[in-house]
Protein backbone atom coordinates (compact mmCIF):
# COMPACT_ATOMS: atom_id res chain seq x y z
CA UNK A 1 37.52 25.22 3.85
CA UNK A 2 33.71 26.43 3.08
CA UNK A 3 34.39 25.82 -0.65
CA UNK A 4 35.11 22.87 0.21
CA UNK A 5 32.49 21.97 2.05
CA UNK A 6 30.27 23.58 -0.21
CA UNK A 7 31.70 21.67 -3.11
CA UNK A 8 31.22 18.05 -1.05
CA UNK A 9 27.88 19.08 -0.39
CA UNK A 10 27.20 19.53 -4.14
CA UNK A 11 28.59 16.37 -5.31
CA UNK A 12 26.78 14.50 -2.58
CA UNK A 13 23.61 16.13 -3.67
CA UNK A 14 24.36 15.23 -7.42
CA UNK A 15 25.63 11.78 -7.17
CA UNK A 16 21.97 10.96 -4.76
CA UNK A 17 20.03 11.99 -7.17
CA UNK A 18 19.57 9.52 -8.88
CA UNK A 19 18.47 7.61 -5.92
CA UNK A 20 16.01 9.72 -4.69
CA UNK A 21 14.58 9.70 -7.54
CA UNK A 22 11.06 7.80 -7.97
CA UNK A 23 11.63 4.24 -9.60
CA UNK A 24 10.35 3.37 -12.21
CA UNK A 25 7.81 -0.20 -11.14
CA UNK A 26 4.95 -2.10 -12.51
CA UNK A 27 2.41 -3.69 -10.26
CA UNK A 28 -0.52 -5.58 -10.94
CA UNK A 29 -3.72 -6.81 -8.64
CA UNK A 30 -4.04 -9.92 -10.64
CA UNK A 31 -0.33 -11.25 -11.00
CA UNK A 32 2.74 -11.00 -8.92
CA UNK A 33 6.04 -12.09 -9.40
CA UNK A 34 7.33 -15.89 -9.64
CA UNK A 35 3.35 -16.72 -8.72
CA UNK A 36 0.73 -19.13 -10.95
CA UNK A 37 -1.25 -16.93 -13.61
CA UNK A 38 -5.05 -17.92 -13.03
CA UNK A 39 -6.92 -19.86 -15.34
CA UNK A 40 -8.46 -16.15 -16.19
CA UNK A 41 -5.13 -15.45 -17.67
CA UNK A 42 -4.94 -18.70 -19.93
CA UNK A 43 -5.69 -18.90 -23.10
CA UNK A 44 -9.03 -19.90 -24.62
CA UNK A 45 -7.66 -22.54 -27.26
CA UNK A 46 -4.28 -25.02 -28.24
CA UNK A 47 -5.63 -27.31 -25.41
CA UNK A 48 -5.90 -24.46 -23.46
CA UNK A 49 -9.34 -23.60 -21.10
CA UNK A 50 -9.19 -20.04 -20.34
CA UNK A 51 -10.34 -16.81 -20.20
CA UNK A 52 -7.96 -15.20 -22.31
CA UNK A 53 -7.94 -11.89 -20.31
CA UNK A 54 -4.97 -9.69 -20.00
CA UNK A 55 -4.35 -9.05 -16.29
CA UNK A 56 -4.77 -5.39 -14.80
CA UNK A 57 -1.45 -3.79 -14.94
CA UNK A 58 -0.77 -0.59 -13.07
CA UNK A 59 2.98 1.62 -13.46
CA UNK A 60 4.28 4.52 -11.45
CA UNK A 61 7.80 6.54 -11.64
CA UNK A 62 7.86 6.84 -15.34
CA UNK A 63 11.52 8.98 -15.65
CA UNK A 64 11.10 12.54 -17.20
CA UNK A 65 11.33 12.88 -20.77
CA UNK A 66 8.71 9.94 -21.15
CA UNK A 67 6.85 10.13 -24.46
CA UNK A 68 4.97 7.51 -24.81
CA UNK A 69 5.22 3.22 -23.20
CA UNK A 70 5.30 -0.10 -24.57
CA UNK A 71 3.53 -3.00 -22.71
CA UNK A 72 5.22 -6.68 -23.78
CA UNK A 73 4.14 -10.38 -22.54
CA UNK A 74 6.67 -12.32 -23.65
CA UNK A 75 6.92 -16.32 -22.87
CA UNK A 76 10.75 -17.43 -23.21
CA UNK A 77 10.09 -21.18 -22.37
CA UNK A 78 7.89 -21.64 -25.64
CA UNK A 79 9.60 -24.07 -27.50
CA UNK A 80 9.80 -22.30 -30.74
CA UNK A 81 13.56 -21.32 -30.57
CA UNK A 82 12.59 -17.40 -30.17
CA UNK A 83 10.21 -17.71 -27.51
CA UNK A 84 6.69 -16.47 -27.99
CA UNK A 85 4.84 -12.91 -27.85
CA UNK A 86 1.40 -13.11 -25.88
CA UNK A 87 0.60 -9.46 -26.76
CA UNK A 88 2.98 -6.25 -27.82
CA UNK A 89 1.36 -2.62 -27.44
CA UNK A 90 2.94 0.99 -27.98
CA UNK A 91 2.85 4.23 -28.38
CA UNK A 92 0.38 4.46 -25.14
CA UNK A 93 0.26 8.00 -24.23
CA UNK A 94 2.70 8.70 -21.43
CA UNK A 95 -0.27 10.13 -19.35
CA UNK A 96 -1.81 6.47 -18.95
CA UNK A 97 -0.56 4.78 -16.06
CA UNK A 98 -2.33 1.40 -16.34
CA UNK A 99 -3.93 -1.21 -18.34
CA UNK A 100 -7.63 -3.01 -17.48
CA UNK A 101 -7.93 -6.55 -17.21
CA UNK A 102 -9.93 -6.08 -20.74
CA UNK A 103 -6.79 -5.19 -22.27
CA UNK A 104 -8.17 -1.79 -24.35
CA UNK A 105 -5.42 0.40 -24.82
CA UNK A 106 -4.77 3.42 -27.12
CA UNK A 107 -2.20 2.61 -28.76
CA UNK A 108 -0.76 0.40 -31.19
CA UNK A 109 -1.32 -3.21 -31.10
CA UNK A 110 1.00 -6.45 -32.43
CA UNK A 111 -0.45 -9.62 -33.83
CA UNK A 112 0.23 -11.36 -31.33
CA UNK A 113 1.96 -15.51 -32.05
CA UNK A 114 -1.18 -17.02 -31.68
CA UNK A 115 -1.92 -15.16 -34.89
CA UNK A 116 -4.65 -12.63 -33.41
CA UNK A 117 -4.16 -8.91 -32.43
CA UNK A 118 -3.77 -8.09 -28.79
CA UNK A 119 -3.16 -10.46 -25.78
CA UNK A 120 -3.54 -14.09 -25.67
CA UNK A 121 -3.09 -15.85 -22.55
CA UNK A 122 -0.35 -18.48 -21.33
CA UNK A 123 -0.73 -22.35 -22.75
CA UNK A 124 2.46 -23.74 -22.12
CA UNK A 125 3.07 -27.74 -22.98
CA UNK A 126 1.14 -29.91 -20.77
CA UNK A 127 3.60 -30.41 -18.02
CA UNK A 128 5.98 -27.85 -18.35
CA UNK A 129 6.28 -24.48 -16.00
CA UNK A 130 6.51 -21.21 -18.42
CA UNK A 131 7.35 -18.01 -17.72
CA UNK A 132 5.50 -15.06 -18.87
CA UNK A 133 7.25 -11.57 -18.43
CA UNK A 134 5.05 -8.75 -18.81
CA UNK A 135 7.26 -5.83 -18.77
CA UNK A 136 6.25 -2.41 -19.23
CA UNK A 137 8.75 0.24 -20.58
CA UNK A 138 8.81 3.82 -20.59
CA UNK A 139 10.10 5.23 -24.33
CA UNK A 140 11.63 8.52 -25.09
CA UNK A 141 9.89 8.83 -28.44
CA UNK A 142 6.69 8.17 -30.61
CA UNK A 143 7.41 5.21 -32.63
CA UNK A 144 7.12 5.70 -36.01
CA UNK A 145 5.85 2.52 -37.44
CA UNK A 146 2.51 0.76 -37.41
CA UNK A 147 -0.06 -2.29 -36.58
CA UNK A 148 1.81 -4.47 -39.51
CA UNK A 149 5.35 -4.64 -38.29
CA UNK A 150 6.81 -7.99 -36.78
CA UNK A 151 7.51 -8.53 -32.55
CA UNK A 152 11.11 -8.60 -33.19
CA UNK A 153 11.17 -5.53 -35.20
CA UNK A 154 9.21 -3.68 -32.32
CA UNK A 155 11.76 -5.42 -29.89
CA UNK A 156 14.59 -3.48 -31.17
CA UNK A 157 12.98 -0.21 -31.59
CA UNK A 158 11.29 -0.30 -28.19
CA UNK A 159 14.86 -1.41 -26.53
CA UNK A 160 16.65 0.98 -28.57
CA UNK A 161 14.37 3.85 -27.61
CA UNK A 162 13.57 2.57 -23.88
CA UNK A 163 14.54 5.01 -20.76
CA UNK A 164 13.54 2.67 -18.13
CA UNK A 165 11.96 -0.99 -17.94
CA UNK A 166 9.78 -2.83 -14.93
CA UNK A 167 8.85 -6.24 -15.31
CA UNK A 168 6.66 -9.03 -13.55
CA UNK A 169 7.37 -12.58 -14.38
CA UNK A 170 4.62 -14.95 -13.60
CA UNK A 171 4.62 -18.76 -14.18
CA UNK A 172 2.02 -21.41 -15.62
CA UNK A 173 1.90 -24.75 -15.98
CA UNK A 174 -0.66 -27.07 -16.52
């Protein structure tokens, strides 16, 4: 009967784990989720008035064998028929844990679709509400591939090589 125990004590441990475990979250003083971005967060430009400033984002829980983390704003609504990318970053060092509102990073930065490197802020069609997901993800590797490559090409590498994801989805419309 102690083996037994012992042994249902184990697998208890073991299968907890997991939740004990720290999650893996992304918080930011500036946004919050399903909330308006502020004008600060707009972009300066398409009909836009703005201050084109990426919002402060902060992470925590980052699982063990983290390497290095991608940051992503992405704006599905953008009617493009593949969405838009408001700013793309990786290879940030694993020992960073958040991003200023000025949006400096080291790391690798994407052109982002507005045709300029780095973020650029939400300007959705006058009278629509947009989502913009700003998801930060925790990779298991250094990227091998630079400043030139396309969004959707660091899409699948940073899904394919992602341990953990946390994402805020804000909204603008104007």
């Amino acid at each position: 009967m102690t083996r037994s125990l012992f042994l249902a004590a184990a697998l208890t441990t073991i299968l907890a784990a997991p939740a004990m475990a720290e999650q893996f979250t992304l918080t930011s003083p500036d946004i919050a989720e399903g909330q308006q971005l502020s004008s600060e967060f707009v972009f300066q430009g398409f009909g836009c008035e703005g201050g084109n400033v990426a919002p402060t984002l902060v992470w925590s829980g980052a699982p063990a064998g983290t390497e290095t983390f991608a940051v992503t704003v992405y704006g599905p609504d953008a009617p493009t028929g593949s969405g838009w990318w408001h700013w793309f970053a990786f290879n940030i060092p694993a020992d960073t844990t958040s991003l200023p509102s000025d949006g400096e990073i080291d790391g690798v930065q994407l052109t982002n679709d507005y045709g300029a490197e780095g973020f650029g802020g939400a300007c959705p069609p006058p009278g629509e509400v947009h989502r913009y997901e700003f998801t930060v993800h925790a990779l298991g590797t250094t990227l091998e591939m630079g400043s030139s490559v396309s969004n959707a090409l660091a899409g699948f590498m940073v899904n394919a090589n992602s341990l953990a994801s946390s994402t805020i989805t804000a909204v603008y419309n104007r």
